[in-house]
N, C-alpha and C. Protein backbone atom coordinates (compact mmCIF):
# COMPACT_ATOMS: atom_id res chain seq x y z
N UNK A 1 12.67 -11.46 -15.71
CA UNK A 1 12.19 -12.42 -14.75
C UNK A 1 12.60 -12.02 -13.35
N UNK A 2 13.54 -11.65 -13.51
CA UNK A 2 14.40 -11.02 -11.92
C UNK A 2 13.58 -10.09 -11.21
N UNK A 3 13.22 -8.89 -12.18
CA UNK A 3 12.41 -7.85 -11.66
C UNK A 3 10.87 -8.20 -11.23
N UNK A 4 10.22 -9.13 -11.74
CA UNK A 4 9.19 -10.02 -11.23
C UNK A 4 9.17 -10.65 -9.95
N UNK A 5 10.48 -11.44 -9.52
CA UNK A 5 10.78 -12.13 -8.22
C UNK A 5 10.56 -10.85 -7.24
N UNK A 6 11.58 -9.82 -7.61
CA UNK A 6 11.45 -8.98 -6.65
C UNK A 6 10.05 -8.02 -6.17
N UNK A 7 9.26 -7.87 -7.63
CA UNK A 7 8.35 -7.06 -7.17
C UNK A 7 7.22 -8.28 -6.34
N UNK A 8 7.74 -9.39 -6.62
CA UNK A 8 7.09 -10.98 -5.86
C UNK A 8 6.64 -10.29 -4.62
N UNK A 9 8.19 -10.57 -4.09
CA UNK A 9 8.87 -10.72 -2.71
C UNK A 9 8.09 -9.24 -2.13
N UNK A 10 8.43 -7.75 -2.68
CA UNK A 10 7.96 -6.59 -2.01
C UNK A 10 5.96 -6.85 -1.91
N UNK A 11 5.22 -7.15 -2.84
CA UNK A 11 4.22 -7.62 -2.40
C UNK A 11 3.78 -8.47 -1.33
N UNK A 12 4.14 -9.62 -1.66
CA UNK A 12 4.45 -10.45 -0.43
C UNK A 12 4.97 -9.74 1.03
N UNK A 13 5.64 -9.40 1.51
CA UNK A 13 6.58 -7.94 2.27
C UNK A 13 5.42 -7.37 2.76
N UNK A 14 4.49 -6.57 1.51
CA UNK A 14 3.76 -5.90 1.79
C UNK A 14 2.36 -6.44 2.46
N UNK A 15 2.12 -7.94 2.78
CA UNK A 15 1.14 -8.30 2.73
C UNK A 15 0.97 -8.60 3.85
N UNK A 16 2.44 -9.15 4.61
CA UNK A 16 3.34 -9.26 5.91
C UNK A 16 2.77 -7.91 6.60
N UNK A 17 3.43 -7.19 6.37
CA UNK A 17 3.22 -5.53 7.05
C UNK A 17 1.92 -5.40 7.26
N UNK A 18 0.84 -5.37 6.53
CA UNK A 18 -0.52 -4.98 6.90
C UNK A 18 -1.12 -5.75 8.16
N UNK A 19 -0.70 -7.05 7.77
CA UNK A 19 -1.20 -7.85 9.00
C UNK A 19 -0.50 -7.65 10.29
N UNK A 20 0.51 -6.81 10.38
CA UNK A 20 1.04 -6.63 11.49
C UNK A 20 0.63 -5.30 11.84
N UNK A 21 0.22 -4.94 10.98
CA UNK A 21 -0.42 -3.22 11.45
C UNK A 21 -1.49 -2.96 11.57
N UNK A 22 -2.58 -4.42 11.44
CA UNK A 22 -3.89 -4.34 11.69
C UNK A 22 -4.26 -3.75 12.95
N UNK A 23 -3.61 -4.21 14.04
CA UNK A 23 -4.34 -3.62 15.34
C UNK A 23 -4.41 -2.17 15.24
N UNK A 24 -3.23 -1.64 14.90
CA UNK A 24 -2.86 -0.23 15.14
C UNK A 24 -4.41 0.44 14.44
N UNK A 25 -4.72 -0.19 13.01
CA UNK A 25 -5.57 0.76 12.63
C UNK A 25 -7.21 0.34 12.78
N UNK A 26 -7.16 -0.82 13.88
CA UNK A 26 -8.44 -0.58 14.08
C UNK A 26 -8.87 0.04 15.35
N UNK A 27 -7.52 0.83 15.89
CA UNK A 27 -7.71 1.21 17.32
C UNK A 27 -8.02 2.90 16.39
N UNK A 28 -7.87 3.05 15.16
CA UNK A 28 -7.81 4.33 15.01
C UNK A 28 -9.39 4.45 14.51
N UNK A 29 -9.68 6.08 14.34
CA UNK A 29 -11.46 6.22 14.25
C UNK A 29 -11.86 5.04 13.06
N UNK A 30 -12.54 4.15 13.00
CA UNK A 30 -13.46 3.58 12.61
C UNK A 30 -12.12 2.49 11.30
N UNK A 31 -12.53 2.06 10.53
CA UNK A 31 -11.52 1.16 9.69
C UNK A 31 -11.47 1.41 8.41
N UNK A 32 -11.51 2.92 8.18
CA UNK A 32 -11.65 2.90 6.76
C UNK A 32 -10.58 3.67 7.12
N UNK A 33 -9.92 4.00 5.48
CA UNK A 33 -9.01 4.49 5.13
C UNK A 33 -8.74 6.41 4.89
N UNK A 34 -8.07 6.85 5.36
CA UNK A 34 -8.06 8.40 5.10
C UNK A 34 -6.87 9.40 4.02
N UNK A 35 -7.43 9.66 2.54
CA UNK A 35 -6.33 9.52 2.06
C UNK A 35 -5.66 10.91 2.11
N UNK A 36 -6.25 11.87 2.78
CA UNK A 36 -5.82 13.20 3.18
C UNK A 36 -3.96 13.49 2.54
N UNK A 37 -3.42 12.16 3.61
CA UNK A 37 -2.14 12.81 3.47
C UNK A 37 -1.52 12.31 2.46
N UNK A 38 -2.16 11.23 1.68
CA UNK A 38 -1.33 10.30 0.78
C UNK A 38 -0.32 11.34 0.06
N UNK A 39 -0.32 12.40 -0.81
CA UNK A 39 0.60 12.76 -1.44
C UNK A 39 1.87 13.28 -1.37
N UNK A 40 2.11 13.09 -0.17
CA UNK A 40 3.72 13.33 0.54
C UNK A 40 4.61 11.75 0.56
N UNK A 41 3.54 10.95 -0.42
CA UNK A 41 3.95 9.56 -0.35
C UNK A 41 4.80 9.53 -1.98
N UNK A 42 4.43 10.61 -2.99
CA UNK A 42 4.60 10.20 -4.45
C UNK A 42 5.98 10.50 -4.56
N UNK A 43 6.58 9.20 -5.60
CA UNK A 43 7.84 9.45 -5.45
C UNK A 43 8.67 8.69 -4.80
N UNK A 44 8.54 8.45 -3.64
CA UNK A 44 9.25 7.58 -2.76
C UNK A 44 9.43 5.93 -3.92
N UNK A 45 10.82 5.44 -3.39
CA UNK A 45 10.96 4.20 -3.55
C UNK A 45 10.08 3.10 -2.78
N UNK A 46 9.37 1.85 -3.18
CA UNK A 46 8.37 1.35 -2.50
C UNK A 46 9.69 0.16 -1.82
N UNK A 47 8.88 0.18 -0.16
CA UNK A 47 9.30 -0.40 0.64
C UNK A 47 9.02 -0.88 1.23
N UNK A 48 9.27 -1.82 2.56
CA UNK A 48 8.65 -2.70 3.23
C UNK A 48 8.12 -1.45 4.71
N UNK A 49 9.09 -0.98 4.72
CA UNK A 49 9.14 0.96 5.97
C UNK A 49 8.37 1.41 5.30
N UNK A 50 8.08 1.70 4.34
CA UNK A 50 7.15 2.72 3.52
C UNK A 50 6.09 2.60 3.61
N UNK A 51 5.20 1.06 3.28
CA UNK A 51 3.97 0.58 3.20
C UNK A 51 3.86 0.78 4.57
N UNK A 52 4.58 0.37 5.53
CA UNK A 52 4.06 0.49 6.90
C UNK A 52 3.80 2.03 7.44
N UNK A 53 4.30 2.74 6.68
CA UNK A 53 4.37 4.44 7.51
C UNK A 53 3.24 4.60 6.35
N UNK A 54 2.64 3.86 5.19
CA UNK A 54 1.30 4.85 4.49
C UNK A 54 0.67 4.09 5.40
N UNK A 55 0.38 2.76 5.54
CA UNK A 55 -0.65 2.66 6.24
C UNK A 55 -0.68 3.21 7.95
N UNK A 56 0.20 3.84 8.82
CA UNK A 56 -0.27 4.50 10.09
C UNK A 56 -0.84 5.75 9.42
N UNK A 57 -0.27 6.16 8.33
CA UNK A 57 -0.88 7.45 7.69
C UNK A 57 -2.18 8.29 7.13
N UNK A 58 -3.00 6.76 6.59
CA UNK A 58 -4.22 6.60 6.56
C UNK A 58 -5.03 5.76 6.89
N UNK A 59 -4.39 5.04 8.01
CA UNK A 59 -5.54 4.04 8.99
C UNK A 59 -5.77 2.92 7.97
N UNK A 60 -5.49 2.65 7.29
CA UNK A 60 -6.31 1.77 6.42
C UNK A 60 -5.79 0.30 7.05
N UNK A 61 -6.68 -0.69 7.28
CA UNK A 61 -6.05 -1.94 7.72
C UNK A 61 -5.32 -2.98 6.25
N UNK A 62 -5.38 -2.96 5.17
CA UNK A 62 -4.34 -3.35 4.67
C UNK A 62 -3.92 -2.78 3.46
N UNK A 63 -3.09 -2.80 2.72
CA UNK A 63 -2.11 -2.51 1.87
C UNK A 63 -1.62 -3.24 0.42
N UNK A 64 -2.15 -2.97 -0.68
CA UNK A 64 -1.83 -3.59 -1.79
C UNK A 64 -0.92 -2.60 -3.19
N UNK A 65 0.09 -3.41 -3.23
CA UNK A 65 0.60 -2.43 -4.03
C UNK A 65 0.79 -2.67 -5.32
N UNK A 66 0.65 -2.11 -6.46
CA UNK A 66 0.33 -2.17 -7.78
C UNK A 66 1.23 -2.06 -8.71
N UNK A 67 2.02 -3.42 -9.14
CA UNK A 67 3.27 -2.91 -10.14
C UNK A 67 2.36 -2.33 -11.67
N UNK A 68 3.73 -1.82 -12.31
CA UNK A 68 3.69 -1.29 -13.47
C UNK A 68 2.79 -2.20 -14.14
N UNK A 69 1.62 -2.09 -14.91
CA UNK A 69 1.30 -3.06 -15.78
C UNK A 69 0.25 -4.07 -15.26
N UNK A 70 0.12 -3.91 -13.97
CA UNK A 70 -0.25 -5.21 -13.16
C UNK A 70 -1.59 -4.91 -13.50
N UNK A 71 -2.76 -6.08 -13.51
CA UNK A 71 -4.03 -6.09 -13.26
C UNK A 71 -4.73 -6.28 -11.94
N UNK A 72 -5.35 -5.20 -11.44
CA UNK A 72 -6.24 -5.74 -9.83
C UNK A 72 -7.56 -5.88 -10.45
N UNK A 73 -8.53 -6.46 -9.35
CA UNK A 73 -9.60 -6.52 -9.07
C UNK A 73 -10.24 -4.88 -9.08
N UNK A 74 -11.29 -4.63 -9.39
CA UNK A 74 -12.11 -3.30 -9.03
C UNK A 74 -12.86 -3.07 -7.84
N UNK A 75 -13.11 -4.51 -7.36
CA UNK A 75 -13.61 -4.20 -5.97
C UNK A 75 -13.64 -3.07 -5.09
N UNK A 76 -13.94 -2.41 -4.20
CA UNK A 76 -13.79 -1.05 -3.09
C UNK A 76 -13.87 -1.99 -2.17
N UNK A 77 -12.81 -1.45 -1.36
CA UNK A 77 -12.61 -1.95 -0.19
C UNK A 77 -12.16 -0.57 0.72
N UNK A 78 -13.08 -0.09 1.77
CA UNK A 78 -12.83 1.30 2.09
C UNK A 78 -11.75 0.91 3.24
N UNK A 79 -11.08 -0.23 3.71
CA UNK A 79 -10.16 -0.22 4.53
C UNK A 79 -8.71 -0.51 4.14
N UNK A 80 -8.78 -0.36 2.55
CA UNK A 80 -7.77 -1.03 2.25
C UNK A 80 -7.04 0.18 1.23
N UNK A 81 -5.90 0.40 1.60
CA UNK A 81 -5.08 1.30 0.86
C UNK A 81 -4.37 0.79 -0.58
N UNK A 82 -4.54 1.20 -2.00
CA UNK A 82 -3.45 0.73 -3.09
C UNK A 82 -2.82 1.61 -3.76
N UNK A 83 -1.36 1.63 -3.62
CA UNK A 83 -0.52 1.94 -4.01
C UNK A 83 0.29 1.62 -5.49
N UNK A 84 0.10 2.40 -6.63
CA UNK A 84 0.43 2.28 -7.91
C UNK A 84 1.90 2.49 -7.82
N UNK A 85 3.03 1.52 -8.51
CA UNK A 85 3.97 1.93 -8.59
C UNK A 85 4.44 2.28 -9.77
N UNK A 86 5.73 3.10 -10.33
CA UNK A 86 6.51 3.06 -11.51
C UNK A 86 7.00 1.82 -12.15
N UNK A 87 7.72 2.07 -13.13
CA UNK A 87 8.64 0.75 -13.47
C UNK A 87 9.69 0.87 -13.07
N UNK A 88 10.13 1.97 -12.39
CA UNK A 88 11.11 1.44 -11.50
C UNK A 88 11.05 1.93 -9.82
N UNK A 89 9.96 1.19 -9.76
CA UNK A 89 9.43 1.20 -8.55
C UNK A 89 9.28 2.10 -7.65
N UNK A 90 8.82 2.89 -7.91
CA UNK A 90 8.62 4.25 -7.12
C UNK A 90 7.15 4.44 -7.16
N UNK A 91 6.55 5.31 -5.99
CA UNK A 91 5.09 5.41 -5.56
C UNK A 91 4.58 6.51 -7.08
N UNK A 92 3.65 5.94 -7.34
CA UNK A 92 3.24 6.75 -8.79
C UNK A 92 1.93 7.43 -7.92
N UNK A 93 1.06 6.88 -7.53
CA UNK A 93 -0.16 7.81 -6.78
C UNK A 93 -0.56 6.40 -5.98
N UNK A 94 -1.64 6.85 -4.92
CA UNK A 94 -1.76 6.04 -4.18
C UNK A 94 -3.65 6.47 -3.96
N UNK A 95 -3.99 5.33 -3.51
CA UNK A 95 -5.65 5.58 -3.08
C UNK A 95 -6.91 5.26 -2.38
N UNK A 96 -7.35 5.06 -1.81
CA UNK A 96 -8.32 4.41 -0.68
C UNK A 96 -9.16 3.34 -1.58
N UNK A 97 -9.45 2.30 -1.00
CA UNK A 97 -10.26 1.34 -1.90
C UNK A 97 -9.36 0.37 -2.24
């Protein structure tokens, strides 16, 4: 249950961050997402610094991150970056949409 609160809270965190980094990435070319550099991201422990440095990384205006197990939506959303994590929370791959 513990590990739930927390991956709560880092979602939540993460949901914070995008909206504060919206301007930045709609000042950048157009509002979609660029996932060029994502893979210098795999690995890393997921963070509240982290989500904010992928998203200046690929412009994307927001940020959803994907625990172990979790179910998303399939939707595409070309401005929106998601980030798969481990079970113990580390960036597993990451992807535009």
């Amino acid at each position: 249950m513990h590990k739930a609160t927390v991956l709560l809270a880092l979602a939540l965190a993460a949901c914070a961050t995008a909206a504060a980094e919206a301007p930045v990435a709609e000042r950048s070319s157009g509002m979609s997402c660029n996932p060029a550099s994502l893979g210098q991201f795999n690995g890393r422990p997921a963070s509240q610094e982290l989500g904010a440095e992928m998203l200046r990384a690929t412009g994307a205006r927001t940020l959803r991150w994907v625990a172990k197990g979790m179910m998303v939506t399939m939707d595409y959303r070309e401005d929106r970056l998601t980030v798969w994590l481990t079970a113990d929370n580390r960036v597993e791959r990451a992807n535009c949409g």
